[in-house]
Protein backbone atom coordinates (compact mmCIF):
# COMPACT_ATOMS: atom_id res chain seq x y z
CA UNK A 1 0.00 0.00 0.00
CA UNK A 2 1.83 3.51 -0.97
CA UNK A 3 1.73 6.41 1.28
CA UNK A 4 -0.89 8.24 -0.42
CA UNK A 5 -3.18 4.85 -0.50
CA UNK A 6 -2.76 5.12 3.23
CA UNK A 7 -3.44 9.39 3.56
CA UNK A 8 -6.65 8.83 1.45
CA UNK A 9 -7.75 5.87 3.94
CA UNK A 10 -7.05 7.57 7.00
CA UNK A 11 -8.68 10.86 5.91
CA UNK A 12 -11.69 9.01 4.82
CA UNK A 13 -11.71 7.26 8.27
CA UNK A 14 -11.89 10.17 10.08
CA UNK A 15 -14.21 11.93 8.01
CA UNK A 16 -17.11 9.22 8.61
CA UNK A 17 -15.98 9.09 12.25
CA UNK A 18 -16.28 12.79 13.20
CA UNK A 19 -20.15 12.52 10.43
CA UNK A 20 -21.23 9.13 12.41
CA UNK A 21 -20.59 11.45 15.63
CA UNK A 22 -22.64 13.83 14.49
CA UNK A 23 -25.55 11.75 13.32
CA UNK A 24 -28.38 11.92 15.53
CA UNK A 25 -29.10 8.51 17.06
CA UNK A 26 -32.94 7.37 15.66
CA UNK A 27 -33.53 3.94 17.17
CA UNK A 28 -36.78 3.70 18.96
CA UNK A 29 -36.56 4.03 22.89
CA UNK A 30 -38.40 1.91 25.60
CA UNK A 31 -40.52 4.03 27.38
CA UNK A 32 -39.03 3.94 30.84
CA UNK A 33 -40.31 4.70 34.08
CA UNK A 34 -37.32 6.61 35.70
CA UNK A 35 -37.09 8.21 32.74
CA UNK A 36 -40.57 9.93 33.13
CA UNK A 37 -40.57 12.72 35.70
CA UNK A 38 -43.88 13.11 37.07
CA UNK A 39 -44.91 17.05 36.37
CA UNK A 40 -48.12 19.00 36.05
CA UNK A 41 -51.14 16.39 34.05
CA UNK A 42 -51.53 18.00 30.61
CA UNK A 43 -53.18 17.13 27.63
CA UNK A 44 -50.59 15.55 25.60
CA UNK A 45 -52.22 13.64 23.27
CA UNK A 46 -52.06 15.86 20.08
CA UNK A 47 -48.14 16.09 20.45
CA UNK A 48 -48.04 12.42 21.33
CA UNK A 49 -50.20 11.28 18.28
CA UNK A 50 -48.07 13.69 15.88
CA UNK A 51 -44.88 12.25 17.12
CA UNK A 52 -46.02 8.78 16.67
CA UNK A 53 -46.49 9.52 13.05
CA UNK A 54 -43.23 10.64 12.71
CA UNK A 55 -41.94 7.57 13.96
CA UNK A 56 -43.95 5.39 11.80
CA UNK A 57 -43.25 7.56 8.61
CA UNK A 58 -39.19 7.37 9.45
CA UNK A 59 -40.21 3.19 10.36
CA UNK A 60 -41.82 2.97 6.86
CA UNK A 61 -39.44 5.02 4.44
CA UNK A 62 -38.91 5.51 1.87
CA UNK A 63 -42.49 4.35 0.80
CA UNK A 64 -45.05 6.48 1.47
CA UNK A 65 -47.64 6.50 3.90
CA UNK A 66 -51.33 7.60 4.35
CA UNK A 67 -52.57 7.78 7.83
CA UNK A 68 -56.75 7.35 7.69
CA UNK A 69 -58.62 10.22 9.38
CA UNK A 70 -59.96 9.31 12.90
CA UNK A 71 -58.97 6.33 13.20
CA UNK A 72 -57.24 5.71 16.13
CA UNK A 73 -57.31 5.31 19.69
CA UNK A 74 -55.24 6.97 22.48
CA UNK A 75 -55.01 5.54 25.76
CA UNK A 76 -54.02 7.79 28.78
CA UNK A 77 -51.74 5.34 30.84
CA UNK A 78 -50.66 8.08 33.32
CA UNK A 79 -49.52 11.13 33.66
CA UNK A 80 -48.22 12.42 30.32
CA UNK A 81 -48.21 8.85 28.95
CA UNK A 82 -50.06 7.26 26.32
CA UNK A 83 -50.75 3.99 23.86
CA UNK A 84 -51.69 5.18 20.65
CA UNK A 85 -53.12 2.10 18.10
CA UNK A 86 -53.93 2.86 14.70
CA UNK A 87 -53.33 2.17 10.89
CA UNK A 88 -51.66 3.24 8.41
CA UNK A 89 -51.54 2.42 3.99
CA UNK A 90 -48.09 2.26 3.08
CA UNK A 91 -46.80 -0.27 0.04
CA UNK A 92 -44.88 -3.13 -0.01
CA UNK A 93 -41.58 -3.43 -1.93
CA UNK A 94 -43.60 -4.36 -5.48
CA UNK A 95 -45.70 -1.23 -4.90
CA UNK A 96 -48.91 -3.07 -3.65
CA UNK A 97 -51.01 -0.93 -1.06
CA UNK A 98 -50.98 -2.80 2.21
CA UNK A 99 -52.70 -1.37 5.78
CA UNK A 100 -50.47 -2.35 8.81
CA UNK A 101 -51.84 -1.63 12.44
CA UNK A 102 -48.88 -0.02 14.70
CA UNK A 103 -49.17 0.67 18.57
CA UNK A 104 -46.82 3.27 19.43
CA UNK A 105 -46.25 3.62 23.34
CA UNK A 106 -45.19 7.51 24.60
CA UNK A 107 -44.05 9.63 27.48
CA UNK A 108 -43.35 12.69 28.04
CA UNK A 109 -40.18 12.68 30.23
CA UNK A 110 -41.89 15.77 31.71
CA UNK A 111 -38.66 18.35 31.01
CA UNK A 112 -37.81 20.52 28.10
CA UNK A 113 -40.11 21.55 24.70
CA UNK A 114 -43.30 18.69 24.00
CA UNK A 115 -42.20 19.44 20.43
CA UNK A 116 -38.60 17.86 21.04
CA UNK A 117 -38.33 14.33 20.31
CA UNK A 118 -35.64 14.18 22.59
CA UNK A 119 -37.80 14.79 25.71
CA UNK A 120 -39.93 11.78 24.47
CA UNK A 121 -39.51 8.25 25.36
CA UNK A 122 -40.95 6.10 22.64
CA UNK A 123 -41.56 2.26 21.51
CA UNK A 124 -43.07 1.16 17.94
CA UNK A 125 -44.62 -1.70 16.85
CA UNK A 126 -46.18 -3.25 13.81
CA UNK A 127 -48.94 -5.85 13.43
């Protein structure tokens, strides 16, 4: 291997390093219970639901998916938690519509902006 063989390697390895640092991590969170601080009750719901379709749109890329109007339900399982179950219309890898059911279980850690993913904890899954 020549010198500049090795340069170009070792420049490229520390360019993906310093990127993979700075990638935010995305992998679904269990929703744990000394995560959640327990805060003022508010209606969280709306942010909850929005946030779980983010995660199932970011599960589900890159196809595309519809989410059907009102239909879903959202369990209150405590203070700032909930269980939302739904559908959603998405396609399958030879472009056939398919409608999975997803349960998405949420808490608000009860610090920081509602809008922040960050202050969530989250799990997702498909049936």
């Amino acid at each position: 291997m020549t010198k500049e063989t090795k340069k170009k390697l070792i420049i490229g390895f520390v360019a993906l390093t310093v990127i993979s640092m700075l990638l935010p991590d995305t992998k679904p969170t269990e929703v744990k219970k000394e995560e959640v601080v327990k805060v003022q009750k508010q209606d969280l719901s709306n942010e909850a639901y929005t946030f779980c379709k983010i995660l199932v749109e970011k599960e589900l890329a890159p196809f595309t998916v519809d989410f059907p109007y009102g239909e879903r339900k959202i369990e209150e399982k405590g203070t700032n938690e909930y269980v939302i179950t739904s559908s959603v219309t998405t396609q399958n890898k030879y472009g056939a519509k398919i409608k999975k059911q997803y349960q998405c279980k949420i808490a608000y850690k009860g610090k920081g902006d509602v809008t922040d993913g960050a202050n969530w904890s989250y799990s997702l899954s498909f049936h």
